[in-house]
C-alpha atoms as a PDB file:
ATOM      1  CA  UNK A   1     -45.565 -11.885 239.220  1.00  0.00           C
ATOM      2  CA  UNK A   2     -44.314  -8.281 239.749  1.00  0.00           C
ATOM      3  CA  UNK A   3     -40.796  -9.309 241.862  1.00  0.00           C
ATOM      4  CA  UNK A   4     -40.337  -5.740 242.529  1.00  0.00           C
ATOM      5  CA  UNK A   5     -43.664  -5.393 244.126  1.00  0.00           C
ATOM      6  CA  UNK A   6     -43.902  -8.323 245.837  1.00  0.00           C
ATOM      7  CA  UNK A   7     -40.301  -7.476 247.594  1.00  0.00           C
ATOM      8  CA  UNK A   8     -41.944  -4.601 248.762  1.00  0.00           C
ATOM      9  CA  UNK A   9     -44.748  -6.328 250.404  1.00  0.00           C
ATOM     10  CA  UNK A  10     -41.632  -8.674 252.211  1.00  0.00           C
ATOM     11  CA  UNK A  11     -39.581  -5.402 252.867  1.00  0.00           C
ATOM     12  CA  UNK A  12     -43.172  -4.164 254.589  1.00  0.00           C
ATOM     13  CA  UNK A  13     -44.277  -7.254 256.149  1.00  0.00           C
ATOM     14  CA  UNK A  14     -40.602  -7.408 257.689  1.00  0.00           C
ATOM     15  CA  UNK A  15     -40.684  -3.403 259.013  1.00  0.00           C
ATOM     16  CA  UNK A  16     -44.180  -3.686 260.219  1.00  0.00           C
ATOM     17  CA  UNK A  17     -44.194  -7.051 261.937  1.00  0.00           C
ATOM     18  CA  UNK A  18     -47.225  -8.442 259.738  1.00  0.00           C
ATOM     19  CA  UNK A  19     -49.400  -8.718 257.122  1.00  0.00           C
ATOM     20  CA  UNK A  20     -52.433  -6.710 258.518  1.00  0.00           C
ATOM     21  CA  UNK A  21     -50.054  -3.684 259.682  1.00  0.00           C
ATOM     22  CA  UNK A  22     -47.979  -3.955 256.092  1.00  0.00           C
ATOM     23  CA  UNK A  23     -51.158  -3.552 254.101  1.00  0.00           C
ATOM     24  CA  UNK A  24     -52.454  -0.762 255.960  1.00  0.00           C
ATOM     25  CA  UNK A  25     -48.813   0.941 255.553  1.00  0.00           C
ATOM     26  CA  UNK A  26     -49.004   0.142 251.639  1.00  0.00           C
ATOM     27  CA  UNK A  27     -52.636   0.944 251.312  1.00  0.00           C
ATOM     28  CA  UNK A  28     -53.598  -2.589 249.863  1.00  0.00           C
ATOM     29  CA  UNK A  29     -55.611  -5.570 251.379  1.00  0.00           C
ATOM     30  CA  UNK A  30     -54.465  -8.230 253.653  1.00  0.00           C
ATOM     31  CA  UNK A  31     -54.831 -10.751 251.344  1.00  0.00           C
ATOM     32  CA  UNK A  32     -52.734  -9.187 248.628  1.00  0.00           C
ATOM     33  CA  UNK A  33     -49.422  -8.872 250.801  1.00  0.00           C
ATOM     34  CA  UNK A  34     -49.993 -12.326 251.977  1.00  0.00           C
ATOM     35  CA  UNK A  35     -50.096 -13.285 248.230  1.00  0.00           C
ATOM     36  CA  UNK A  36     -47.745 -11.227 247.143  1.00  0.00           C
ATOM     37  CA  UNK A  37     -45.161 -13.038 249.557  1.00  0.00           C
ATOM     38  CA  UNK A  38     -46.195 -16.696 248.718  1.00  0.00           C
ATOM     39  CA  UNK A  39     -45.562 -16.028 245.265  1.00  0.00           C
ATOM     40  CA  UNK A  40     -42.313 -15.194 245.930  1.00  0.00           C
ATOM     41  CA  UNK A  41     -41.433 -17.708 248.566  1.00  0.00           C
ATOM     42  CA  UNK A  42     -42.392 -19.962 245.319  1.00  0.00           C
ATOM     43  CA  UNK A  43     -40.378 -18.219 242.769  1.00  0.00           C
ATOM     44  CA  UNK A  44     -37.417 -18.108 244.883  1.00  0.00           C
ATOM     45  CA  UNK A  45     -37.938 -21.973 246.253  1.00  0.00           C
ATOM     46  CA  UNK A  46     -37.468 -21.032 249.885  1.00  0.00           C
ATOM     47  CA  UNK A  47     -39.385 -19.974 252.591  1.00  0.00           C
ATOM     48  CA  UNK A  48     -38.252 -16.246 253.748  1.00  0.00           C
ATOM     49  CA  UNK A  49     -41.294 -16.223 256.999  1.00  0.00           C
ATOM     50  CA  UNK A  50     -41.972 -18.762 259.899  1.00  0.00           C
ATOM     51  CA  UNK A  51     -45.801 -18.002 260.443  1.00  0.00           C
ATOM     52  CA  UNK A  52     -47.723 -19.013 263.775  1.00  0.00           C
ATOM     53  CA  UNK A  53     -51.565 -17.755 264.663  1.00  0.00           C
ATOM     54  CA  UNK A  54     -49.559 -15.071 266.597  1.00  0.00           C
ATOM     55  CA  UNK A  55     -46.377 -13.868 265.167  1.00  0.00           C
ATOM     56  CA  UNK A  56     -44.295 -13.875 261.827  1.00  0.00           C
ATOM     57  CA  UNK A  57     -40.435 -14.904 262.525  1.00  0.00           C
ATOM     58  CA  UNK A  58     -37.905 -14.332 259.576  1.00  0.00           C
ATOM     59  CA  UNK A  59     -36.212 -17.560 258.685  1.00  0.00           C
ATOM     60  CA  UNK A  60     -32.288 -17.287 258.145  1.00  0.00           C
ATOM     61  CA  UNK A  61     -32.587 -17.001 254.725  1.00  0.00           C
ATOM     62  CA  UNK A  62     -35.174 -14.527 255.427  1.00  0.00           C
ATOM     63  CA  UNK A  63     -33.067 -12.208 256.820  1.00  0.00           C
ATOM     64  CA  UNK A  64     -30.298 -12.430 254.507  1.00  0.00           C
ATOM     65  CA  UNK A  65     -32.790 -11.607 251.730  1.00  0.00           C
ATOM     66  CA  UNK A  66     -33.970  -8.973 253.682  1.00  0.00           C
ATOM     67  CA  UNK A  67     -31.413  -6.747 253.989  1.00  0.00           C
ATOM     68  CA  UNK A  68     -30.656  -7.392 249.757  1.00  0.00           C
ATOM     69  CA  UNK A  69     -33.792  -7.022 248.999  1.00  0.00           C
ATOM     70  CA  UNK A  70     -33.687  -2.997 251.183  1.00  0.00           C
ATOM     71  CA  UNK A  71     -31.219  -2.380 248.905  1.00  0.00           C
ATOM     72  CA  UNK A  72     -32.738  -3.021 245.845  1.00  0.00           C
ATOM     73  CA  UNK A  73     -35.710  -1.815 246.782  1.00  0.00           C
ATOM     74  CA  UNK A  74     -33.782   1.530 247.504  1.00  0.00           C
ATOM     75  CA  UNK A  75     -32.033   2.082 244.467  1.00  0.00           C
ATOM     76  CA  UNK A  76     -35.325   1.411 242.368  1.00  0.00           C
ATOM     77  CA  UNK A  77     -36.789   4.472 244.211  1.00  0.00           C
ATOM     78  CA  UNK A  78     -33.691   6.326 243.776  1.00  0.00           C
ATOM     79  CA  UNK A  79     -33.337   5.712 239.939  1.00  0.00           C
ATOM     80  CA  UNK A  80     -37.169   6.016 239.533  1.00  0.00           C
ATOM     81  CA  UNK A  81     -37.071   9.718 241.334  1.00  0.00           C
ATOM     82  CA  UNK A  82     -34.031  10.775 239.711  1.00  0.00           C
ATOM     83  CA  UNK A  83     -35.617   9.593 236.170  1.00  0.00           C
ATOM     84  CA  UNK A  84     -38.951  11.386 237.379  1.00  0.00           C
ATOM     85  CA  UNK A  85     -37.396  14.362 238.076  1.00  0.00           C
ATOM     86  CA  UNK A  86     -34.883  15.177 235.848  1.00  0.00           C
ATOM     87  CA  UNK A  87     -32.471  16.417 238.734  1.00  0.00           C
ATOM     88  CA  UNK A  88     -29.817  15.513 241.060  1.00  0.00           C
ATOM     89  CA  UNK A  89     -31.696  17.114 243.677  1.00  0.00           C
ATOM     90  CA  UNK A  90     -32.212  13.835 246.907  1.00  0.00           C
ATOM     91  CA  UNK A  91     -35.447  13.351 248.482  1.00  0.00           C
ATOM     92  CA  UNK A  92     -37.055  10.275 250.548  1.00  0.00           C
ATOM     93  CA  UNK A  93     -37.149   9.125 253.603  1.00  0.00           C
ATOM     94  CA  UNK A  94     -34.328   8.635 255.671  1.00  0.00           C
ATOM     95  CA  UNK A  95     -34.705   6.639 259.095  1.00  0.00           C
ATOM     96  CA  UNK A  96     -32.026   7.486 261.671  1.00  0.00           C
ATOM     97  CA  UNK A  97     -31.404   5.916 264.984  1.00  0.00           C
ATOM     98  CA  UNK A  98     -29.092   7.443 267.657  1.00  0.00           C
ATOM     99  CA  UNK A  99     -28.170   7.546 271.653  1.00  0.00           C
ATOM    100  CA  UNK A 100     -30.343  10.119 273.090  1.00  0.00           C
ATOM    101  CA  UNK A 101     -28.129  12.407 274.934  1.00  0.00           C
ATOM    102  CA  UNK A 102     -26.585  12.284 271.314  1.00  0.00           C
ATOM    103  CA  UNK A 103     -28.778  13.341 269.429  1.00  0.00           C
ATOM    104  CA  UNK A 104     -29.905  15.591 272.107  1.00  0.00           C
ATOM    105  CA  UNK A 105     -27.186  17.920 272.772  1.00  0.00           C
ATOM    106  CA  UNK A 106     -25.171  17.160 269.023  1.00  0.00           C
ATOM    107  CA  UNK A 107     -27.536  15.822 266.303  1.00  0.00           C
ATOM    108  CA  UNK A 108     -30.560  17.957 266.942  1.00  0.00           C
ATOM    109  CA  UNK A 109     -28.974  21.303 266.012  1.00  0.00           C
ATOM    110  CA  UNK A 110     -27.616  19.704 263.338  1.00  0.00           C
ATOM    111  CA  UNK A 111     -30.900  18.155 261.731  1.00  0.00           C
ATOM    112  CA  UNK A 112     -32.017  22.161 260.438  1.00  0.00           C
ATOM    113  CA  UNK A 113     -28.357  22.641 258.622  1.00  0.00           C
ATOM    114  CA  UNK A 114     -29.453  19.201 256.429  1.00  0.00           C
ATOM    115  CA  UNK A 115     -32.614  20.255 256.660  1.00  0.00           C
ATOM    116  CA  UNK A 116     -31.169  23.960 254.366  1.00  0.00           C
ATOM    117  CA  UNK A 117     -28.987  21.696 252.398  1.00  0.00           C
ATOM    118  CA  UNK A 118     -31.424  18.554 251.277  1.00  0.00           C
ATOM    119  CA  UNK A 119     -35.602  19.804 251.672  1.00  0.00           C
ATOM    120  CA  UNK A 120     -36.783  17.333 249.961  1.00  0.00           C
ATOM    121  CA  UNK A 121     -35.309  14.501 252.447  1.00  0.00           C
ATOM    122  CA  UNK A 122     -37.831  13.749 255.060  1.00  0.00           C
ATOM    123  CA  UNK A 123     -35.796  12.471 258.660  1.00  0.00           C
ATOM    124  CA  UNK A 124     -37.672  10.261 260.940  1.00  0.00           C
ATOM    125  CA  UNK A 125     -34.957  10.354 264.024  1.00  0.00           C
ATOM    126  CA  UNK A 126     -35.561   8.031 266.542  1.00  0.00           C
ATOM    127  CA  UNK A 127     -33.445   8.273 269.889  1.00  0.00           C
ATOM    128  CA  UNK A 128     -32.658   5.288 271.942  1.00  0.00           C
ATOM    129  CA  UNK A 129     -30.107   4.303 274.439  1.00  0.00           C
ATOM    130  CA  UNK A 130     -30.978   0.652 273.800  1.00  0.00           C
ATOM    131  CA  UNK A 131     -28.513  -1.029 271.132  1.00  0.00           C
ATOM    132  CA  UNK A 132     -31.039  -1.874 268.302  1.00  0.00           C
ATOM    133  CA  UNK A 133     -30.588  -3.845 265.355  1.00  0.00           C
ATOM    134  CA  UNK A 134     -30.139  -1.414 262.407  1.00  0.00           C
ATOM    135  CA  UNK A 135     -31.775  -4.008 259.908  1.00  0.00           C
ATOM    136  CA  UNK A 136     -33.953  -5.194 262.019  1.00  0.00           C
ATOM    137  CA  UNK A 137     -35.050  -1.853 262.655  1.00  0.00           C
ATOM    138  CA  UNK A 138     -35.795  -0.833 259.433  1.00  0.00           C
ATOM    139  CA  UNK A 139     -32.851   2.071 259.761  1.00  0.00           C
ATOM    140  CA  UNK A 140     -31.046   3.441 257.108  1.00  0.00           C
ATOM    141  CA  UNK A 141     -27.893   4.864 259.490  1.00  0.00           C
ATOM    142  CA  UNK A 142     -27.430   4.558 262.888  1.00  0.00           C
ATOM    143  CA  UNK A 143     -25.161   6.112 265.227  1.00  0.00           C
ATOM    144  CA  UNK A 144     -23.365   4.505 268.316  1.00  0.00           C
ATOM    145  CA  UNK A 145     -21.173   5.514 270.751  1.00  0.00           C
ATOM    146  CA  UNK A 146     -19.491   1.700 271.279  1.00  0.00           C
ATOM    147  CA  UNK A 147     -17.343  -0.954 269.089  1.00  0.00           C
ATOM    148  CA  UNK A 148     -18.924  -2.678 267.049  1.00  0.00           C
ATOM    149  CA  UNK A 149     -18.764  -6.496 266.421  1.00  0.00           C
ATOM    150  CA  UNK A 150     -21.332  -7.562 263.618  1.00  0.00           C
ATOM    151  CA  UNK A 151     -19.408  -7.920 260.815  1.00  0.00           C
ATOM    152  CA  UNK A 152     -22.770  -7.931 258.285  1.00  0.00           C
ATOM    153  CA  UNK A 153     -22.377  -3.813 258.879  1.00  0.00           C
ATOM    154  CA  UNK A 154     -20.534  -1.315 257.750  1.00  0.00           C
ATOM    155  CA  UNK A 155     -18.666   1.434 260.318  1.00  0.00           C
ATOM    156  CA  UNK A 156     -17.334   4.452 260.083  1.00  0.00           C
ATOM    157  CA  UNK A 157     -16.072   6.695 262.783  1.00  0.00           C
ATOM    158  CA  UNK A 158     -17.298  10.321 262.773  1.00  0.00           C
ATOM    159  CA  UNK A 159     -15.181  11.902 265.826  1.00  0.00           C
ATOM    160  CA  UNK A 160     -13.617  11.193 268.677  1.00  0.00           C
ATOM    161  CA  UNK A 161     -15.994  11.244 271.995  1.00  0.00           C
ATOM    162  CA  UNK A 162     -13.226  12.318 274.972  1.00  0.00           C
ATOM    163  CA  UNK A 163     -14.585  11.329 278.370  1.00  0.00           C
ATOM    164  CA  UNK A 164     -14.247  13.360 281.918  1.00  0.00           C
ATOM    165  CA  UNK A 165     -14.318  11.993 285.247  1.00  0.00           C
ATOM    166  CA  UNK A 166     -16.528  14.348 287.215  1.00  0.00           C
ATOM    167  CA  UNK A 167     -18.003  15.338 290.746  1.00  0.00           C
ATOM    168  CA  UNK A 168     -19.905  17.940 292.530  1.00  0.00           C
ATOM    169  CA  UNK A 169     -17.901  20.222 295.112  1.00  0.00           C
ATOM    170  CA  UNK A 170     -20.033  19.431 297.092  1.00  0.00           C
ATOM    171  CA  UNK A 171     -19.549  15.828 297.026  1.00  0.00           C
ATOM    172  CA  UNK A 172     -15.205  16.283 297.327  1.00  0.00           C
ATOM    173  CA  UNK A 173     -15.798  18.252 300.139  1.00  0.00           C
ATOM    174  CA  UNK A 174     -17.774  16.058 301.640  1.00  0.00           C
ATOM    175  CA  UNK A 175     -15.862  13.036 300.840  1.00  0.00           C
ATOM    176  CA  UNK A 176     -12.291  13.974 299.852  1.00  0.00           C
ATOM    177  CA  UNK A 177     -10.218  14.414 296.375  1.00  0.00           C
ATOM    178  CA  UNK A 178      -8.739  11.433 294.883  1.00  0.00           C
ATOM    179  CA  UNK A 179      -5.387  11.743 293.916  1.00  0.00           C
ATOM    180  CA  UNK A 180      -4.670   8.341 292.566  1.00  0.00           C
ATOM    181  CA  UNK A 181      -6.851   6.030 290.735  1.00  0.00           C
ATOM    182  CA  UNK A 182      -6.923   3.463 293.689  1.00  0.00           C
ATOM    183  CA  UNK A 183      -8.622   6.276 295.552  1.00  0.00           C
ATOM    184  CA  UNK A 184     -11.829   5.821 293.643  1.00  0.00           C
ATOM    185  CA  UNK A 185     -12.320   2.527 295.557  1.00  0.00           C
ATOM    186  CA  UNK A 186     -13.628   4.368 298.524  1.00  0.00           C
ATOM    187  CA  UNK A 187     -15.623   6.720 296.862  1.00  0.00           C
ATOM    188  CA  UNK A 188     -19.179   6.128 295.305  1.00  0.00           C
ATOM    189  CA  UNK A 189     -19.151   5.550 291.548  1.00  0.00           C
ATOM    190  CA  UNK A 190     -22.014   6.601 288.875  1.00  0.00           C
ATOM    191  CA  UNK A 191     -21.812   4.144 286.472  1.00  0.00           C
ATOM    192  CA  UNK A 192     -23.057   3.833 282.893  1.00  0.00           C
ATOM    193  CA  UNK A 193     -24.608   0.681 281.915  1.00  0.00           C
ATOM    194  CA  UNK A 194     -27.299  -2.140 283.178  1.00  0.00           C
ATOM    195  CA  UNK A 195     -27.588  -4.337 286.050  1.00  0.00           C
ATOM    196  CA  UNK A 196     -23.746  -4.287 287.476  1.00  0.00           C
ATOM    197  CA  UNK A 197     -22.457  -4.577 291.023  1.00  0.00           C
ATOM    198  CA  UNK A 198     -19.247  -2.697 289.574  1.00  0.00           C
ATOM    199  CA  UNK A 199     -17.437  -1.958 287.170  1.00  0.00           C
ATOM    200  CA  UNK A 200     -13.526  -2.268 286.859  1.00  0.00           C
ATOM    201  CA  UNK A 201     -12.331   1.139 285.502  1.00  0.00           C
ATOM    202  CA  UNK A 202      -9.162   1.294 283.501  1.00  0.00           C
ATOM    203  CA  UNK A 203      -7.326   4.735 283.587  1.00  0.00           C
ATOM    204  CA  UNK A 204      -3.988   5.882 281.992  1.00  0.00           C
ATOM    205  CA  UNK A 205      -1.486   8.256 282.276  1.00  0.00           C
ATOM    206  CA  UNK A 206       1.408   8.106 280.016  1.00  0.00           C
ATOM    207  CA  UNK A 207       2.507   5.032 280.199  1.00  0.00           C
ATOM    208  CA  UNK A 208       1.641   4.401 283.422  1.00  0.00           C
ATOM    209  CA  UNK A 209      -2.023   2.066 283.734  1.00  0.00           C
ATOM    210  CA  UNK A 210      -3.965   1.207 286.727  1.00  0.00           C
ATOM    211  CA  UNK A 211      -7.230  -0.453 286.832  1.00  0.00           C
ATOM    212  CA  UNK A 212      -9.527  -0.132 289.952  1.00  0.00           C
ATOM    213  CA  UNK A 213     -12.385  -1.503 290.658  1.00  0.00           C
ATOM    214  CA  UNK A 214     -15.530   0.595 291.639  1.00  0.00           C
ATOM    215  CA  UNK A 215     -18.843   0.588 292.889  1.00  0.00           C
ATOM    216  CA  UNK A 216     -21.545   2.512 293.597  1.00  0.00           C
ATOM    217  CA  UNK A 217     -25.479   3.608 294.271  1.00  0.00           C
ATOM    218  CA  UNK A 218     -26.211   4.282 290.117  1.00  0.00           C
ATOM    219  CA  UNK A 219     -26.152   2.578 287.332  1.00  0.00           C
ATOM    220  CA  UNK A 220     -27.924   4.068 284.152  1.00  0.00           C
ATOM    221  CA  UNK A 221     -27.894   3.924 280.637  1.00  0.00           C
ATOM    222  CA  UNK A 222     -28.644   7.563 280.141  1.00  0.00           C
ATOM    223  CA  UNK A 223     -25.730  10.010 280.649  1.00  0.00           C
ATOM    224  CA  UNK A 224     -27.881  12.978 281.429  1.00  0.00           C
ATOM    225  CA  UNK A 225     -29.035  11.179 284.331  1.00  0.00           C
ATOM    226  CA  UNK A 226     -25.859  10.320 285.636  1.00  0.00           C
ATOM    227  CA  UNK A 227     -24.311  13.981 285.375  1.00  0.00           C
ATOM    228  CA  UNK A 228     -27.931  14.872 287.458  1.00  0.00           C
ATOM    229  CA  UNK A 229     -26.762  12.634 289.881  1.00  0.00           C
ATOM    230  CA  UNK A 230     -23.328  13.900 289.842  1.00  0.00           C
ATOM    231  CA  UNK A 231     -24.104  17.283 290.270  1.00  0.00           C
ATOM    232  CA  UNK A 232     -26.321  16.432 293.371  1.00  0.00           C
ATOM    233  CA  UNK A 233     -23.639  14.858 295.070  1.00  0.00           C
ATOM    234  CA  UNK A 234     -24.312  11.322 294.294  1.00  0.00           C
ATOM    235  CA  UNK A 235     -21.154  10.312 293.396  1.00  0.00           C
ATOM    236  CA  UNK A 236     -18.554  10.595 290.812  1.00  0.00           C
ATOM    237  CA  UNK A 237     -18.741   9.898 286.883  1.00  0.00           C
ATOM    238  CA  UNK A 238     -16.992   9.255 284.146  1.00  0.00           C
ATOM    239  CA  UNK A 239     -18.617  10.868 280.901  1.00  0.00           C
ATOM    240  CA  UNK A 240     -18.560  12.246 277.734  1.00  0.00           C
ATOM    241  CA  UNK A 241     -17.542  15.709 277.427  1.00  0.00           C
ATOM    242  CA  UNK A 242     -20.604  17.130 275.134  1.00  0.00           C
ATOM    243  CA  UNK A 243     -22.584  15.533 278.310  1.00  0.00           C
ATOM    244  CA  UNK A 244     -20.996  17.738 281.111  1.00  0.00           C
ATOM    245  CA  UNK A 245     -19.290  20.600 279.208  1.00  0.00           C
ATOM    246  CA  UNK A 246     -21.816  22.961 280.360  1.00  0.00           C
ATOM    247  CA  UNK A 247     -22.260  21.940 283.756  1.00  0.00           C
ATOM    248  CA  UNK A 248     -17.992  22.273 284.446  1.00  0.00           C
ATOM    249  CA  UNK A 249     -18.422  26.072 282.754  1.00  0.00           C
ATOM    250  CA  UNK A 250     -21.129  26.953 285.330  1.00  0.00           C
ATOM    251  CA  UNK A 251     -19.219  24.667 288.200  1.00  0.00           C
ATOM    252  CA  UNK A 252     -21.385  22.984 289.270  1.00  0.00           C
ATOM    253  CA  UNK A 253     -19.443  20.129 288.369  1.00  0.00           C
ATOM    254  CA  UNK A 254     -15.548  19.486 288.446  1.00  0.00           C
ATOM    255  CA  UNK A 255     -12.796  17.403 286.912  1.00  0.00           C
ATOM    256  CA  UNK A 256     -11.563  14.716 288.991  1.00  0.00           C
ATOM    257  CA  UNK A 257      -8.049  13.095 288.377  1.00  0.00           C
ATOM    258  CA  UNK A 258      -7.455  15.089 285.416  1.00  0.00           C
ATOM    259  CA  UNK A 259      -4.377  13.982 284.090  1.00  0.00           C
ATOM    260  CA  UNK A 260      -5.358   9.980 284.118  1.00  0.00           C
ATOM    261  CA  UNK A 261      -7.669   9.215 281.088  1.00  0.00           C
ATOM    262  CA  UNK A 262     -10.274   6.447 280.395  1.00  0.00           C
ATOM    263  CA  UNK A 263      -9.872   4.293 277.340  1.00  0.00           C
ATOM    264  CA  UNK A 264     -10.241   6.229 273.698  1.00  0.00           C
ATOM    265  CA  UNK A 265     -14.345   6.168 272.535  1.00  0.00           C
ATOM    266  CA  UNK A 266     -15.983   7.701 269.444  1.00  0.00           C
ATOM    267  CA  UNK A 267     -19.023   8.099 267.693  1.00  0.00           C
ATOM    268  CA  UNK A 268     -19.767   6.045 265.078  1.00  0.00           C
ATOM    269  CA  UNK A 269     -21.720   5.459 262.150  1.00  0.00           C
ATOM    270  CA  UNK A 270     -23.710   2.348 260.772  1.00  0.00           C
ATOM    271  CA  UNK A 271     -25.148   1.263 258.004  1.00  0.00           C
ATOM    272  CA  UNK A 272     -26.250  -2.310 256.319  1.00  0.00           C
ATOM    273  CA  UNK A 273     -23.308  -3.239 254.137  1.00  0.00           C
ATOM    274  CA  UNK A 274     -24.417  -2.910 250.794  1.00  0.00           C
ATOM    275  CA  UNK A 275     -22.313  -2.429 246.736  1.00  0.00           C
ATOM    276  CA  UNK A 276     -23.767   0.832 246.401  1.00  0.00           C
ATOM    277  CA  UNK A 277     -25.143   2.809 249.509  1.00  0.00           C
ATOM    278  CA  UNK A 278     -27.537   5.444 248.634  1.00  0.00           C
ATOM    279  CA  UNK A 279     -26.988   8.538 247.643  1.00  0.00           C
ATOM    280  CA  UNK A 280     -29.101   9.974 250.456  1.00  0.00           C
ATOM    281  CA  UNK A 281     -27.696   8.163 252.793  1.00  0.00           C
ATOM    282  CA  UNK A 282     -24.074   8.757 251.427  1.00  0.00           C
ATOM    283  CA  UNK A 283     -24.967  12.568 251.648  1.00  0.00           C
ATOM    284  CA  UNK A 284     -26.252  12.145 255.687  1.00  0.00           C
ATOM    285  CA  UNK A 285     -23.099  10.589 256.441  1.00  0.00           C
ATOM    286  CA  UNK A 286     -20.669  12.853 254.556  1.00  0.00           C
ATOM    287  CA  UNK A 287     -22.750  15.915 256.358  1.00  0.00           C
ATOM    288  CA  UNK A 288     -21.649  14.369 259.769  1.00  0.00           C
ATOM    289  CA  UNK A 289     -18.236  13.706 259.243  1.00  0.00           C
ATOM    290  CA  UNK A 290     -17.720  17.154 258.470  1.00  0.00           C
ATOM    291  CA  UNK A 291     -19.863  18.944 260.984  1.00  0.00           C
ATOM    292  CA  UNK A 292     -18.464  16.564 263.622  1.00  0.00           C
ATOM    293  CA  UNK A 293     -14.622  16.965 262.328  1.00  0.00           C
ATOM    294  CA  UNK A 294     -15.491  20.833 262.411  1.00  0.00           C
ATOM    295  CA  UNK A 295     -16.356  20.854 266.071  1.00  0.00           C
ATOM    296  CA  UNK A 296     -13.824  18.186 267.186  1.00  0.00           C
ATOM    297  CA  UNK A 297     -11.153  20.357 265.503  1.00  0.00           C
END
């Protein structure tokens, strides 16, 4: 039994949600990949896949030899390429997952600088404002603007993410300035987020905090579409700065309660914990920490 080859028919199996769709991705037949992963259920003495008629369901063990055997799997290719080539030079791919206002308005311009630095590193970028699994997802580094709370991944914060409390002029002349935090109880709130009837807002200033709680005709999970709404008099919002920025330059949207602030956020970065994370991942990461620091500064 090859186990290197028969990890990546699990690794595939896993990413493509089956045996059919994992041999058509490695170029082999059906029957191999199936194969492949019995033998090494059998070498290992443990059974990594639940299999119905309809569906393949990794088993806890499953998943904990998934994300190992990624890692593996990725420093093979590494050592193999670097051996191949005879260079330090990275290549591969490199599957990134991040918010899509995000990646938007920050990552995209970003992607042709790494593009200059590393050619031979092909991105696949997928943007989502849905919280995915990173492992599950088959993604090498993802980027989140929230905490985080699974402790089987590793964090690492690329810049701070300062948030403004908006309206249109239209809307405060319509409905009045608040002055005072409490004030935002009467007025209609954009919020970010699911299915909520409100949302209890916590703002500072000094050492002074108030929490109020506030409601109104939006919720979203996309910030774009929340300064849209903002700027057409919906309401007011609290959001990111790289979100709004260009909209307060042009006014057509203003501060609101400028000197209280929202609770500290920043963009972070995720990746499966791992000894030794690779080098083209390593070099992704470092890229953003400095072009974010750079623009933060």
């Amino acid at each position: 039994m090859d186990r290197i080859e028969c990890m990546r028919a699990f690794v595939a199996t896993v990413d493509e949600s089956g045996f059919a769709a994992a041999a058509r991705a490695m170029d082999v037949p059906r029957s191999k990949v199936s194969k492949q992963i019995q033998a090494l259920e059998e070498s290992l003495g443990v059974q990594l896949l639940q299999r119905t008629t309809r569906s393949l369901h990794l088993t806890e063990t499953g998943a904990e030899y998934y994300e190992s055997a990624r890692e593996v799997l990725a420093a093979v290719d590494e050592a193999e390429q670097r051996a191949r080539d005879g260079s330090a030079e990275l290549r591969g791919v490199l599957r990134v997952n991040a918010p899509m206002s995000f990646g938007l308005r920050r990552l995209g311009p970003l992607v042709p600088l790494f593009h200059e630095l590393h050619p031979l590193i092909e991105l696949q970028l997928v943007l989502s404002d849905q919280q995915v699994d990173p492992v599950r997802g088959g993604f090498d580094v993802t980027l989140r603007i929230a905490s985080l709370a699974d402790s089987s991944l590793v964090a690492r914060q690329l810049a701070p993410v300062p948030r403004i409390m908006v309206a249109s002029p239209a809307y405060l002349e319509r409905t009045g300035v608040p002055l005072q935090p409490k004030d935002l109880g009467s007025h209609r709130f954009l919020g970010y987020g699911y299915l909520q009837s409100g949302v209890s807002l916590q703002l500072s200033h000094g050492s002074d905090t108030q929490r109020v709680h506030v409601t109104g005709p939006l919720h979203a999970n996309n910030g774009d579409l929340l300064a849209q709404a903002a700027e057409a008099g919906m309401g007011i919002a609290l959001l990111p700065d790289f979100i709004v920025e260009e909209a307060l330059e042009a006014g057509r949207l203003v501060p609101v309660l400028c000197q209280w602030q929202a609770p500290p956020i920043s963009i972070n970065v995720v990746y499966p914990s791992a000894r030794r994370v690779p080098q083209k991942t390593r070099a992704f990461i470092d890229f953003l920490v400095s072009r974010l620091a750079q623009r933060s500064a």
